[in-house]
PDB file of N, CA and C in Angstrom:
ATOM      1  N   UNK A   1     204.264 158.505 113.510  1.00  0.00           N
ATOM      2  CA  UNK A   1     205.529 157.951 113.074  1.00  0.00           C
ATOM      3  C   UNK A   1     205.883 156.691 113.879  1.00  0.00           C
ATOM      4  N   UNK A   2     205.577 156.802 115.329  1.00  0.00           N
ATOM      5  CA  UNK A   2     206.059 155.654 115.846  1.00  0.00           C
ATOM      6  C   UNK A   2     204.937 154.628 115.185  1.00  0.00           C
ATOM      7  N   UNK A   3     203.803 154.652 114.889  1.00  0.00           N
ATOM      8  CA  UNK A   3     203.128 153.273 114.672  1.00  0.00           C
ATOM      9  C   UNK A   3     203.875 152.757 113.699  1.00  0.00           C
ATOM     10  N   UNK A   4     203.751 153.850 112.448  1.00  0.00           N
ATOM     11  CA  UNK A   4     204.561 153.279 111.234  1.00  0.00           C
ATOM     12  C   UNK A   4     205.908 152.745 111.164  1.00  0.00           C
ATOM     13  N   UNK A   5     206.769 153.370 112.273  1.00  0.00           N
ATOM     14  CA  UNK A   5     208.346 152.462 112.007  1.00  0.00           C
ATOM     15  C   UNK A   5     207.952 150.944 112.852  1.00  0.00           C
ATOM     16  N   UNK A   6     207.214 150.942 113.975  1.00  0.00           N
ATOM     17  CA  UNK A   6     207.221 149.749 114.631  1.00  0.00           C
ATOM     18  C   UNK A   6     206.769 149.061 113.873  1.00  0.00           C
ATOM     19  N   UNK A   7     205.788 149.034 113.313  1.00  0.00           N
ATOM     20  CA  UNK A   7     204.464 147.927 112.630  1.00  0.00           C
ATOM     21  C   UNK A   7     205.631 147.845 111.455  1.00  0.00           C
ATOM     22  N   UNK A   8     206.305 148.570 110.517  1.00  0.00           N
ATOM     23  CA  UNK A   8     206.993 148.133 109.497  1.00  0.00           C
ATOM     24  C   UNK A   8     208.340 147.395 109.938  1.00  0.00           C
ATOM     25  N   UNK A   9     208.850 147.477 111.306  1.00  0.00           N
ATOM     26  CA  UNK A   9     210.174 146.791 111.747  1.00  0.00           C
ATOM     27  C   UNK A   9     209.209 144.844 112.020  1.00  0.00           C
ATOM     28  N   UNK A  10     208.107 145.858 112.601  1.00  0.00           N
ATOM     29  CA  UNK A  10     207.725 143.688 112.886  1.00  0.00           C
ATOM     30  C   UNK A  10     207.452 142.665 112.122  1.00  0.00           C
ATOM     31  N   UNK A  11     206.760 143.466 110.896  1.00  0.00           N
ATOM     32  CA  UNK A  11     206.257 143.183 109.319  1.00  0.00           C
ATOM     33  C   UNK A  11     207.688 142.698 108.841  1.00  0.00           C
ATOM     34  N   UNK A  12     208.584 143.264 109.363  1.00  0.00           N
ATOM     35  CA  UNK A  12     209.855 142.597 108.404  1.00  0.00           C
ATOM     36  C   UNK A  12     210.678 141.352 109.376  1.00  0.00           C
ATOM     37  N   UNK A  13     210.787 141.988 110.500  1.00  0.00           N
ATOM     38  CA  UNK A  13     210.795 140.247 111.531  1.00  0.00           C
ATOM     39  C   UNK A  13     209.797 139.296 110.934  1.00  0.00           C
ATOM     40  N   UNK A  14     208.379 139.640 110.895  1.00  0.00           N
ATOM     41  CA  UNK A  14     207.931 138.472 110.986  1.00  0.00           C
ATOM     42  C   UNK A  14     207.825 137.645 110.195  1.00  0.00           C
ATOM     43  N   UNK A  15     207.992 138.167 108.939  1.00  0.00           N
ATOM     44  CA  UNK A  15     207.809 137.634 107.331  1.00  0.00           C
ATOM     45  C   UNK A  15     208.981 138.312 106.570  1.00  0.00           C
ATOM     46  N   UNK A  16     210.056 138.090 107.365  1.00  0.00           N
ATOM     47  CA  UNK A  16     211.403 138.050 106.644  1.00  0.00           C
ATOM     48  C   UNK A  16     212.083 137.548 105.532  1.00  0.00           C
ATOM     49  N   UNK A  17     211.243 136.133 105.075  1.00  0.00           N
ATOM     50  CA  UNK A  17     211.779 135.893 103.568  1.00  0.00           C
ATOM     51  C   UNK A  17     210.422 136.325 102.497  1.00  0.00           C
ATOM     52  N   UNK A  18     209.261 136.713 102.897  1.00  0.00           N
ATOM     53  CA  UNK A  18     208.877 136.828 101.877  1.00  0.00           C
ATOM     54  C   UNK A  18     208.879 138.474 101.604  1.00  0.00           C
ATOM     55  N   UNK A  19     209.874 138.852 102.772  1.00  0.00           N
ATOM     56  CA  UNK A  19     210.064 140.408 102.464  1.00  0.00           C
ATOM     57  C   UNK A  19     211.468 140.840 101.722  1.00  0.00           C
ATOM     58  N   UNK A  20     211.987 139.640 101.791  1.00  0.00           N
ATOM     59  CA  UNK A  20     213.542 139.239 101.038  1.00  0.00           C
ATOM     60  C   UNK A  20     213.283 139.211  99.796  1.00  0.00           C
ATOM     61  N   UNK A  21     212.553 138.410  99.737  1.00  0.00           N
ATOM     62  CA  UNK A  21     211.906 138.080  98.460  1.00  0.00           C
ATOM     63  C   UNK A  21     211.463 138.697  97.548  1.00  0.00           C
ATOM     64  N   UNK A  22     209.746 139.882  98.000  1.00  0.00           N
ATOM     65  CA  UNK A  22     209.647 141.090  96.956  1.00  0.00           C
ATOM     66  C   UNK A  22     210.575 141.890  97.398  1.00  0.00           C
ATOM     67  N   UNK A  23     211.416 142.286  98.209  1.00  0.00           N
ATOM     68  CA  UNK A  23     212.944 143.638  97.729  1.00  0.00           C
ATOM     69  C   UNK A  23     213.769 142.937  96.562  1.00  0.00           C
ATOM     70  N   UNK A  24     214.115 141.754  96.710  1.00  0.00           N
ATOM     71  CA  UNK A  24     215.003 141.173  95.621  1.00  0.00           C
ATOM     72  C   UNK A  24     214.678 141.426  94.218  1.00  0.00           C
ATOM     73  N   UNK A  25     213.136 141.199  94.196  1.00  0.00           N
ATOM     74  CA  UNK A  25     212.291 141.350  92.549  1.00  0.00           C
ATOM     75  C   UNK A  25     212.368 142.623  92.485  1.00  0.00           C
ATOM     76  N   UNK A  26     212.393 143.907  93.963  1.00  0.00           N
ATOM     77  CA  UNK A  26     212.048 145.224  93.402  1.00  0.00           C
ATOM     78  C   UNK A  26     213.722 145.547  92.803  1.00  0.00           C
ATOM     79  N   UNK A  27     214.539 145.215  93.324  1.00  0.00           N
ATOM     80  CA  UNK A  27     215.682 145.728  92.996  1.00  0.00           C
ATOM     81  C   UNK A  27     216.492 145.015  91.851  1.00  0.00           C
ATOM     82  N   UNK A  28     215.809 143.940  91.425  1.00  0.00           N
ATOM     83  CA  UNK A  28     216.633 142.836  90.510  1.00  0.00           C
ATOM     84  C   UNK A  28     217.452 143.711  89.414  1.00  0.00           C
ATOM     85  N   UNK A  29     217.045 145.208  89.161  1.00  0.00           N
ATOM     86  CA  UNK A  29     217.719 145.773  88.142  1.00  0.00           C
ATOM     87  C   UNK A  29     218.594 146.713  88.842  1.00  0.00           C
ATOM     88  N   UNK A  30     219.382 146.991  90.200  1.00  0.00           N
ATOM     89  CA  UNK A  30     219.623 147.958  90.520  1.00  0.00           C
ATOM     90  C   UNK A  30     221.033 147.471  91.379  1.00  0.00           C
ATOM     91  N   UNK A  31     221.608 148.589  91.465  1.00  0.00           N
ATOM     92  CA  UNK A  31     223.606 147.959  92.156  1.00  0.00           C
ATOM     93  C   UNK A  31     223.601 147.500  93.599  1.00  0.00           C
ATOM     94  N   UNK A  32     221.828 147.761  94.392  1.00  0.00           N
ATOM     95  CA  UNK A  32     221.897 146.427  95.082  1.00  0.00           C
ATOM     96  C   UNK A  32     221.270 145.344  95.599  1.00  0.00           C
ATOM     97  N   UNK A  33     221.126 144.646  94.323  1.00  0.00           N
ATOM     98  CA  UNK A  33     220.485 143.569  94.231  1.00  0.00           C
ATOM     99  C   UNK A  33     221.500 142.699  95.338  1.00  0.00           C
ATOM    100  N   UNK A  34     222.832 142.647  94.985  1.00  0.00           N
ATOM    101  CA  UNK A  34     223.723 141.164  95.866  1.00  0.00           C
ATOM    102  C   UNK A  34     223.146 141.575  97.307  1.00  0.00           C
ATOM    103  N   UNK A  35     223.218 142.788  98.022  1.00  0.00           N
ATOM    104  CA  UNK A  35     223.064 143.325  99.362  1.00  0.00           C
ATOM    105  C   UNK A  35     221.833 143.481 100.090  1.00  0.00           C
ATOM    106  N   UNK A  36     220.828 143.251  99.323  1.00  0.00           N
ATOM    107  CA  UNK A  36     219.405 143.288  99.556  1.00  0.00           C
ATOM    108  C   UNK A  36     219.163 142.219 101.270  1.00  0.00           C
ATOM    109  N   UNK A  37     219.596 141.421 101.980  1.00  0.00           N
ATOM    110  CA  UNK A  37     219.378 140.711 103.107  1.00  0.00           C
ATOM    111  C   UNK A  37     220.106 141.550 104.037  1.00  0.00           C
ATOM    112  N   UNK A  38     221.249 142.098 103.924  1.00  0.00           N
ATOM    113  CA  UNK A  38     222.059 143.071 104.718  1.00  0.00           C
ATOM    114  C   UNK A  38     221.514 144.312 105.016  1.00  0.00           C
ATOM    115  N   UNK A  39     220.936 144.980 104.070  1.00  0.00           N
ATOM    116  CA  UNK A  39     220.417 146.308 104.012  1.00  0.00           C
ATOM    117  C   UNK A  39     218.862 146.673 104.554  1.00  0.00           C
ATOM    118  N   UNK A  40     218.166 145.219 104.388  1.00  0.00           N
ATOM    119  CA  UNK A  40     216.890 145.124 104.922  1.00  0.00           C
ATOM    120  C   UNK A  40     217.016 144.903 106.193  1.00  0.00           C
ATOM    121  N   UNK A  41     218.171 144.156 106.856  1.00  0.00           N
ATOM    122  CA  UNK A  41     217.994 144.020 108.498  1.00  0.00           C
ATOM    123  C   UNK A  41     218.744 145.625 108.845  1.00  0.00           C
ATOM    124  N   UNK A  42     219.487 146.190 108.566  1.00  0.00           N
ATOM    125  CA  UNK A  42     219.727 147.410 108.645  1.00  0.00           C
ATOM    126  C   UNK A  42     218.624 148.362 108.486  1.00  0.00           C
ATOM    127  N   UNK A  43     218.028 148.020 107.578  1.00  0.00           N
ATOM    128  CA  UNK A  43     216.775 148.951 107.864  1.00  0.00           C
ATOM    129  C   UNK A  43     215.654 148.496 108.851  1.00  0.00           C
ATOM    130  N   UNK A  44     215.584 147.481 109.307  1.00  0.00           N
ATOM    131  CA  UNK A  44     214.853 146.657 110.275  1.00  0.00           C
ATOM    132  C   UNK A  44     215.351 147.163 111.881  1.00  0.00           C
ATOM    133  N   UNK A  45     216.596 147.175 111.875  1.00  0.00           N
ATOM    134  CA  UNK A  45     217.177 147.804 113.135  1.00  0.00           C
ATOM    135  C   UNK A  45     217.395 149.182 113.356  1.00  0.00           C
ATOM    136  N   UNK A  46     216.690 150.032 111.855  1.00  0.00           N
ATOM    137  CA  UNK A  46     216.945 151.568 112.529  1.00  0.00           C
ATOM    138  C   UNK A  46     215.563 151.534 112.914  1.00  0.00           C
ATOM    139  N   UNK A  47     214.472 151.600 111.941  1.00  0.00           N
ATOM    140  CA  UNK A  47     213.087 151.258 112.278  1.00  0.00           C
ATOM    141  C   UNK A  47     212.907 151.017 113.498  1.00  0.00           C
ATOM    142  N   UNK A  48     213.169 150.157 114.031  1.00  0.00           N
ATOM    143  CA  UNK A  48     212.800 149.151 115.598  1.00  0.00           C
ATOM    144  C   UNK A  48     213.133 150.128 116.399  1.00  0.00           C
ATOM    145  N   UNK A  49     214.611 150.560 116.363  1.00  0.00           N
ATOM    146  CA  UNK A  49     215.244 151.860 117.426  1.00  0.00           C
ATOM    147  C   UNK A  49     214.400 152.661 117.439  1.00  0.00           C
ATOM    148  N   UNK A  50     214.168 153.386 116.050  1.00  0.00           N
ATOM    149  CA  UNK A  50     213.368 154.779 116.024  1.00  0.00           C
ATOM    150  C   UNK A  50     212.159 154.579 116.669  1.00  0.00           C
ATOM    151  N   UNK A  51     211.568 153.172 116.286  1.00  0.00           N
ATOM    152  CA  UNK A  51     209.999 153.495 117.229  1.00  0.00           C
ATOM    153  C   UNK A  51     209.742 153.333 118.736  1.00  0.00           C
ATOM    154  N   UNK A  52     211.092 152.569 119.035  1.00  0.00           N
ATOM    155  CA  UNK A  52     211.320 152.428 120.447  1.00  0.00           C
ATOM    156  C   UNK A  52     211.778 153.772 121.005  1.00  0.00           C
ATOM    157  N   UNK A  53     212.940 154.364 120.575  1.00  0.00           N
ATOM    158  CA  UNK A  53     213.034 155.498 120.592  1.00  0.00           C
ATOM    159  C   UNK A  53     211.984 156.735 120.844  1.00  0.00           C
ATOM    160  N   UNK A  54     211.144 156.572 120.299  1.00  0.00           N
ATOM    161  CA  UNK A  54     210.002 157.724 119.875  1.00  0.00           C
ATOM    162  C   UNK A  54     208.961 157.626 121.125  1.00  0.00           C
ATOM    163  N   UNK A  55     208.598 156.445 121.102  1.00  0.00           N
ATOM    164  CA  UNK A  55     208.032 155.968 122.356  1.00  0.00           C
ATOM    165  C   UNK A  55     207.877 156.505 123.643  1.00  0.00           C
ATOM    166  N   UNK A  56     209.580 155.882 124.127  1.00  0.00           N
ATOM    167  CA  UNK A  56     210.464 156.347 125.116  1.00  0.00           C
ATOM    168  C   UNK A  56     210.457 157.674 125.309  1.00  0.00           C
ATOM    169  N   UNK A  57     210.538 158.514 124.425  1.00  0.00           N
ATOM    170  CA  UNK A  57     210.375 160.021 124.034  1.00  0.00           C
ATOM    171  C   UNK A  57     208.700 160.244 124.195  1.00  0.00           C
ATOM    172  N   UNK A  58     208.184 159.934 123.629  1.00  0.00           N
ATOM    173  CA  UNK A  58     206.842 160.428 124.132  1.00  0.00           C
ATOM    174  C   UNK A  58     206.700 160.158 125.556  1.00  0.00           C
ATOM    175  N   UNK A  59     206.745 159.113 126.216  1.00  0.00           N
ATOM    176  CA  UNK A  59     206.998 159.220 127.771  1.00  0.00           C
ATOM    177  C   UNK A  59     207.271 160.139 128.657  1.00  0.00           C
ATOM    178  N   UNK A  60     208.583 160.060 128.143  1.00  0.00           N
ATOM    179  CA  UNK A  60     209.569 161.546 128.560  1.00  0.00           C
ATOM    180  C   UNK A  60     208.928 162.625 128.429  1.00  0.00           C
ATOM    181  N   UNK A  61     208.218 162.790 127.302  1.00  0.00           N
ATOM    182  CA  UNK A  61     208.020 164.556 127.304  1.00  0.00           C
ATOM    183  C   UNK A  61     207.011 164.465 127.923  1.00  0.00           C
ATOM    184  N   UNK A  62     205.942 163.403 127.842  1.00  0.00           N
ATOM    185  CA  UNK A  62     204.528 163.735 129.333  1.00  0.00           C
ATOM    186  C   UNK A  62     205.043 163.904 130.327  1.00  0.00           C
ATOM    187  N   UNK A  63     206.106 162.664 130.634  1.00  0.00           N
ATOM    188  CA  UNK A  63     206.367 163.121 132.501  1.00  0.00           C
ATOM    189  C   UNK A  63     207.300 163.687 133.090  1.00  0.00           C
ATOM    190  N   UNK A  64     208.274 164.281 131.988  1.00  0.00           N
ATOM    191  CA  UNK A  64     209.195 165.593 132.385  1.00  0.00           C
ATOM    192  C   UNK A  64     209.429 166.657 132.194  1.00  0.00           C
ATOM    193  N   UNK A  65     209.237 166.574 130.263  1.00  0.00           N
ATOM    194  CA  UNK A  65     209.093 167.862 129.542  1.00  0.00           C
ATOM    195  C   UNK A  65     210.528 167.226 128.560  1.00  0.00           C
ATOM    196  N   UNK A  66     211.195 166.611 129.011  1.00  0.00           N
ATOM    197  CA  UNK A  66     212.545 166.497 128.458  1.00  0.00           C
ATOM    198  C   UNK A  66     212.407 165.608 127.038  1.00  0.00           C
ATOM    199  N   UNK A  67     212.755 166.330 125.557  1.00  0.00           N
ATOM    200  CA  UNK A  67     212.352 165.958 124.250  1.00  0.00           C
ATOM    201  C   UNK A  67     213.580 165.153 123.710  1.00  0.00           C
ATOM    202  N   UNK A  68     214.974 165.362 124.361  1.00  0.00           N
ATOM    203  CA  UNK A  68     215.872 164.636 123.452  1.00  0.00           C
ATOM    204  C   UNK A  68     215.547 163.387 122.910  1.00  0.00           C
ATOM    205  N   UNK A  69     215.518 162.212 123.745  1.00  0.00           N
ATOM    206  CA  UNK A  69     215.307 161.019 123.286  1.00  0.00           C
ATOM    207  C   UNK A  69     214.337 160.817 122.244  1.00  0.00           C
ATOM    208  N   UNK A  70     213.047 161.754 122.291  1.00  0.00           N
ATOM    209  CA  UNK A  70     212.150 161.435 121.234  1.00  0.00           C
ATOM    210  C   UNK A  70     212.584 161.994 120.145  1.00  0.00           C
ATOM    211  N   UNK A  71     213.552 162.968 119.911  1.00  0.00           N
ATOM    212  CA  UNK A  71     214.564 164.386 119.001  1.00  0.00           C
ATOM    213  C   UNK A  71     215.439 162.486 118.483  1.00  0.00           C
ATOM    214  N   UNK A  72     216.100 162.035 119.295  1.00  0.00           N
ATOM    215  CA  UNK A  72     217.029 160.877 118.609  1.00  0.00           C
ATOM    216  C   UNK A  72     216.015 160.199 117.841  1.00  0.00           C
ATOM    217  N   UNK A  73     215.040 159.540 118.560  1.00  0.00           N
ATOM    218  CA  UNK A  73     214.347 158.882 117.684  1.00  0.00           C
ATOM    219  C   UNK A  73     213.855 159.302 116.028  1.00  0.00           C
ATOM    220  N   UNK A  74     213.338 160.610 115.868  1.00  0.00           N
ATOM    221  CA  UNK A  74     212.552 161.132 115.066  1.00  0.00           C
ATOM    222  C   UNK A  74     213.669 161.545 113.991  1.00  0.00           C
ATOM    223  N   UNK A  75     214.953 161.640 114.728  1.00  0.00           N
ATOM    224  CA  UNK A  75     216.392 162.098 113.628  1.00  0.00           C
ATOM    225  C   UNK A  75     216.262 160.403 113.448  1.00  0.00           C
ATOM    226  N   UNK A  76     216.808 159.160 113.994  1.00  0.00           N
ATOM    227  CA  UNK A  76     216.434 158.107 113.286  1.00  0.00           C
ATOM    228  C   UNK A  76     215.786 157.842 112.227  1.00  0.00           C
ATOM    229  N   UNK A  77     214.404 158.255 112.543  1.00  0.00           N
ATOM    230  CA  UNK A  77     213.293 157.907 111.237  1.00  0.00           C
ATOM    231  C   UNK A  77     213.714 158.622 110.154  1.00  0.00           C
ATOM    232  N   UNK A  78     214.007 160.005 109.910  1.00  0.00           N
ATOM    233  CA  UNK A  78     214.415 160.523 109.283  1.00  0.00           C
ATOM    234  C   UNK A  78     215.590 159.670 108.158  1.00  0.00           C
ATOM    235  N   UNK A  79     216.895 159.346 108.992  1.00  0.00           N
ATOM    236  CA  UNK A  79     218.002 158.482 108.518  1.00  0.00           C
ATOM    237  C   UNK A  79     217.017 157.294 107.817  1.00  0.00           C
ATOM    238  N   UNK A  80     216.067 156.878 108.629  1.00  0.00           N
ATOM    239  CA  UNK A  80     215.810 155.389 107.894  1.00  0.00           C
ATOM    240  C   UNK A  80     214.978 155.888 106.131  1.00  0.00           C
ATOM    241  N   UNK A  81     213.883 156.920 106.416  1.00  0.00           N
ATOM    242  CA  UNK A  81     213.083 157.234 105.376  1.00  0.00           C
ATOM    243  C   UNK A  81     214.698 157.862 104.413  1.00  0.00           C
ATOM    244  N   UNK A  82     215.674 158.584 104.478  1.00  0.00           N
ATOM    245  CA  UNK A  82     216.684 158.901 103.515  1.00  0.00           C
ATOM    246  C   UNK A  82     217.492 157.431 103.125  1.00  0.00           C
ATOM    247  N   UNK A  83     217.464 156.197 103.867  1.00  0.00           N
ATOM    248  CA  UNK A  83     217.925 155.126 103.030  1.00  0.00           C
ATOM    249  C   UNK A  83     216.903 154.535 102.068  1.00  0.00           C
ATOM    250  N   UNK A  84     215.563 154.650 103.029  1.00  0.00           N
ATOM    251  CA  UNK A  84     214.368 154.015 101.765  1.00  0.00           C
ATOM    252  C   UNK A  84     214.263 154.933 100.597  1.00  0.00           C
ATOM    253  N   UNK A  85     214.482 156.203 100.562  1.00  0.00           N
ATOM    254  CA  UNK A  85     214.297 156.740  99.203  1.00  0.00           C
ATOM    255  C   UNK A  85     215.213 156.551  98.561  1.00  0.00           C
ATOM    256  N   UNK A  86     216.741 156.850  98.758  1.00  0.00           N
ATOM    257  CA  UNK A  86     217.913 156.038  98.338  1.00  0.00           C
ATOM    258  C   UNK A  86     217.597 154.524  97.342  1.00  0.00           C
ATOM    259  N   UNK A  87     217.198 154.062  98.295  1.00  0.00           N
ATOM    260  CA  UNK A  87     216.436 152.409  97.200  1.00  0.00           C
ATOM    261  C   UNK A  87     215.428 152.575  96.537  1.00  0.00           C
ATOM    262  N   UNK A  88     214.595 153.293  97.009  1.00  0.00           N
ATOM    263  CA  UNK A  88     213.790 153.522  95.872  1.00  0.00           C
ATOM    264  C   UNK A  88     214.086 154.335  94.664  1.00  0.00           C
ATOM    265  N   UNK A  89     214.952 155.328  94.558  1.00  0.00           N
ATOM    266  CA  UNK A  89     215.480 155.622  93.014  1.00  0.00           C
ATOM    267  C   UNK A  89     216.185 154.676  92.830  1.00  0.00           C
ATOM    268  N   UNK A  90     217.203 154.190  93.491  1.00  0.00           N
ATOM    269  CA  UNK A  90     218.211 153.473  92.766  1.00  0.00           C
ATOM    270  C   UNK A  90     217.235 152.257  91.928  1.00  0.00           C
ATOM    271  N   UNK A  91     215.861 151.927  92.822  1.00  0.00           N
ATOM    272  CA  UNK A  91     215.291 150.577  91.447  1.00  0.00           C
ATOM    273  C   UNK A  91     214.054 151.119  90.735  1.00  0.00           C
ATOM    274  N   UNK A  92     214.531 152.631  90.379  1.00  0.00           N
ATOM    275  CA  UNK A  92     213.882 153.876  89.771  1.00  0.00           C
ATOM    276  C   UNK A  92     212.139 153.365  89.719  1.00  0.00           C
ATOM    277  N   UNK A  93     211.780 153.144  91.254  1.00  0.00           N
ATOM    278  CA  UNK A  93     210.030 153.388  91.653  1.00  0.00           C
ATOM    279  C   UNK A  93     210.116 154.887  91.906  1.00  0.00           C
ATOM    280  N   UNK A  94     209.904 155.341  91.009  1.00  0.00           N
ATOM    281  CA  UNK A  94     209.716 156.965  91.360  1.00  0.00           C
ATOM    282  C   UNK A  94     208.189 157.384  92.003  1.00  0.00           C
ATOM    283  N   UNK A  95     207.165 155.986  91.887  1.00  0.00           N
ATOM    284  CA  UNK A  95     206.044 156.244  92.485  1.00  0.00           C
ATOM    285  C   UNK A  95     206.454 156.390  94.463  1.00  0.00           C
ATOM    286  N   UNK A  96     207.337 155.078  94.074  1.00  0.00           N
ATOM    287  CA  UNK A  96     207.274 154.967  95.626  1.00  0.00           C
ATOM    288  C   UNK A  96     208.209 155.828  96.370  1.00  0.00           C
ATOM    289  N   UNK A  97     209.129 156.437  95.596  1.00  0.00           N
ATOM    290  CA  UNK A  97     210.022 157.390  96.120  1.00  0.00           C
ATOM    291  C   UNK A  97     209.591 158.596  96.656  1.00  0.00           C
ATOM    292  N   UNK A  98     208.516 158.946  95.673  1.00  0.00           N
ATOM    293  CA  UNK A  98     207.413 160.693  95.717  1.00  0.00           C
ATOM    294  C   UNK A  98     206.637 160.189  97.320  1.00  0.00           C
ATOM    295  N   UNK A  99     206.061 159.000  97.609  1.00  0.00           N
ATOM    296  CA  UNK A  99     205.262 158.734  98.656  1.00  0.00           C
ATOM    297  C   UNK A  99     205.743 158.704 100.167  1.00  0.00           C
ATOM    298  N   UNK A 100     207.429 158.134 100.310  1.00  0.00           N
ATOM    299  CA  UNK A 100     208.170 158.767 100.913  1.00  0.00           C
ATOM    300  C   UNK A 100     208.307 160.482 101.303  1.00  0.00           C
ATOM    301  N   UNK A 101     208.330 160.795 100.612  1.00  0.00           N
ATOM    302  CA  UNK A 101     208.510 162.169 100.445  1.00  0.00           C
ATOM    303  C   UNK A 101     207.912 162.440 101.384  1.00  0.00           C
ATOM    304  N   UNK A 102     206.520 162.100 101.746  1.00  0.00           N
ATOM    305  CA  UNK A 102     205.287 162.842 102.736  1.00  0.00           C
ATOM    306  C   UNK A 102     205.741 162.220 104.026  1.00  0.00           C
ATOM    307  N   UNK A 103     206.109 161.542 104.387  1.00  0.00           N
ATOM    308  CA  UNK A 103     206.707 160.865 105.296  1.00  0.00           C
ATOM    309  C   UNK A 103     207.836 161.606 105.554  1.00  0.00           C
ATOM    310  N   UNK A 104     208.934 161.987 104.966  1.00  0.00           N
ATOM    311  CA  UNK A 104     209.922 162.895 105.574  1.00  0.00           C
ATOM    312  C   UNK A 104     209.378 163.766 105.214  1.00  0.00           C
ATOM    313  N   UNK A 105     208.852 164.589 104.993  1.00  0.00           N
ATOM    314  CA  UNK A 105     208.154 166.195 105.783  1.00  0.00           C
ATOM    315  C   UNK A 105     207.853 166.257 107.162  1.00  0.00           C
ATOM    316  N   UNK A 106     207.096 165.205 107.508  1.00  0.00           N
ATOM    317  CA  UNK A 106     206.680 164.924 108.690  1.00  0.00           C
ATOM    318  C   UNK A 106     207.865 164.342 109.446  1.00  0.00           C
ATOM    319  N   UNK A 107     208.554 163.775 109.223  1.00  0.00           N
ATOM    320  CA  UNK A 107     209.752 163.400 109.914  1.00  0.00           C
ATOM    321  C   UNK A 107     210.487 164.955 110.685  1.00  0.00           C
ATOM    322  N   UNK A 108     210.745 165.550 109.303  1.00  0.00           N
ATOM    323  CA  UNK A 108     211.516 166.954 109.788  1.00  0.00           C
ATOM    324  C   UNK A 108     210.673 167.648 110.285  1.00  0.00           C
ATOM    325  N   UNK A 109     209.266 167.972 110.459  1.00  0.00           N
ATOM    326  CA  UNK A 109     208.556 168.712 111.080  1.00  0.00           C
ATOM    327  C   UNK A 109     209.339 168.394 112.727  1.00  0.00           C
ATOM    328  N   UNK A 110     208.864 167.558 112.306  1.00  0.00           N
ATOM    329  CA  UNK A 110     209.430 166.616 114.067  1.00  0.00           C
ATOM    330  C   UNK A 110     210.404 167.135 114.738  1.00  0.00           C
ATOM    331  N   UNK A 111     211.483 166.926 113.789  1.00  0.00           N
ATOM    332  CA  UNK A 111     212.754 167.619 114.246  1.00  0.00           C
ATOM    333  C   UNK A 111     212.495 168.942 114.509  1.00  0.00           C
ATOM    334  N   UNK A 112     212.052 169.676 114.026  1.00  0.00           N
ATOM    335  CA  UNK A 112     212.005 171.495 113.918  1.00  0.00           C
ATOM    336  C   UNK A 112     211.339 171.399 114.968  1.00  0.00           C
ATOM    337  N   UNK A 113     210.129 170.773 115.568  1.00  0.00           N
ATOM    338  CA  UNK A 113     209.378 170.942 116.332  1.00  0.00           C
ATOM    339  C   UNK A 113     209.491 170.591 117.816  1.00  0.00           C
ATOM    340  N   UNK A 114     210.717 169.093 117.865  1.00  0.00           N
ATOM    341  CA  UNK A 114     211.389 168.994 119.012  1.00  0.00           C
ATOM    342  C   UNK A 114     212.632 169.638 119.601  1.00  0.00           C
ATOM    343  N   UNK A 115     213.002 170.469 118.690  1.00  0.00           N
ATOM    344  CA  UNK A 115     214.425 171.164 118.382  1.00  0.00           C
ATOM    345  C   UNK A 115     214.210 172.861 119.319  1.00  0.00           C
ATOM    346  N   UNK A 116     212.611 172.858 118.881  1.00  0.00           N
ATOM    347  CA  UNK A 116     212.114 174.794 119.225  1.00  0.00           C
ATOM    348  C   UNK A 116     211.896 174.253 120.633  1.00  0.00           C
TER     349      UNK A 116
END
């Protein structure tokens, strides 16, 4: 999880308009097309947290045992994968919505698993 939120938070720093760009075409039919630059750096800044987060947390649990911080992080990813599926029905990719899906399983495993 952490590779995937980091590598997708830098992917969107680094090539920020042409990631503006295909969300705009994916959503051109959907209620938020006007909000699409707002919602992508919002999703850019939970991403970034969560993998920093997760990180930080993996640290932690080698050299103390102590899981919260990586527990925040992994509830992050979670929040971020429930806004990406959110957009993805709303610009009804039901392909890309189902593919999510596998991604939060594993998200909540996480949780259940940093939680026990």
């Amino acid at each position: 999880m952490i590779v995937t939120f980091v590598q997708s938070g830098i992917d969107k720093a680094i090539d920020w308009k042409g990631n503006v760009a295909f969300i705009k075409s994916h959503f051109k039919n959907s209620p938020l097309k006007n909000s699409v630059p707002l919602l992508l750096a919002i999703i850019l800044v939970v991403e970034i947290c969560a993998g920093i987060l997760m990180t930080v947390g993996v640290y932690q649990i080698y050299t103390s045992g102590h899981k919260e911080i990586a527990l925040l992080g992994v509830v992050l990813s979670a929040i971020a994968l429930i806004f990406l599926l959110i957009g993805q029905r709303l610009a009804k990719d039901y392909a890309g919505a189902m593919s999510l899906a596998v991604y939060f399983i594993i998200t909540i495993l996480g949780v259940y698993l940093l939680n026990s």
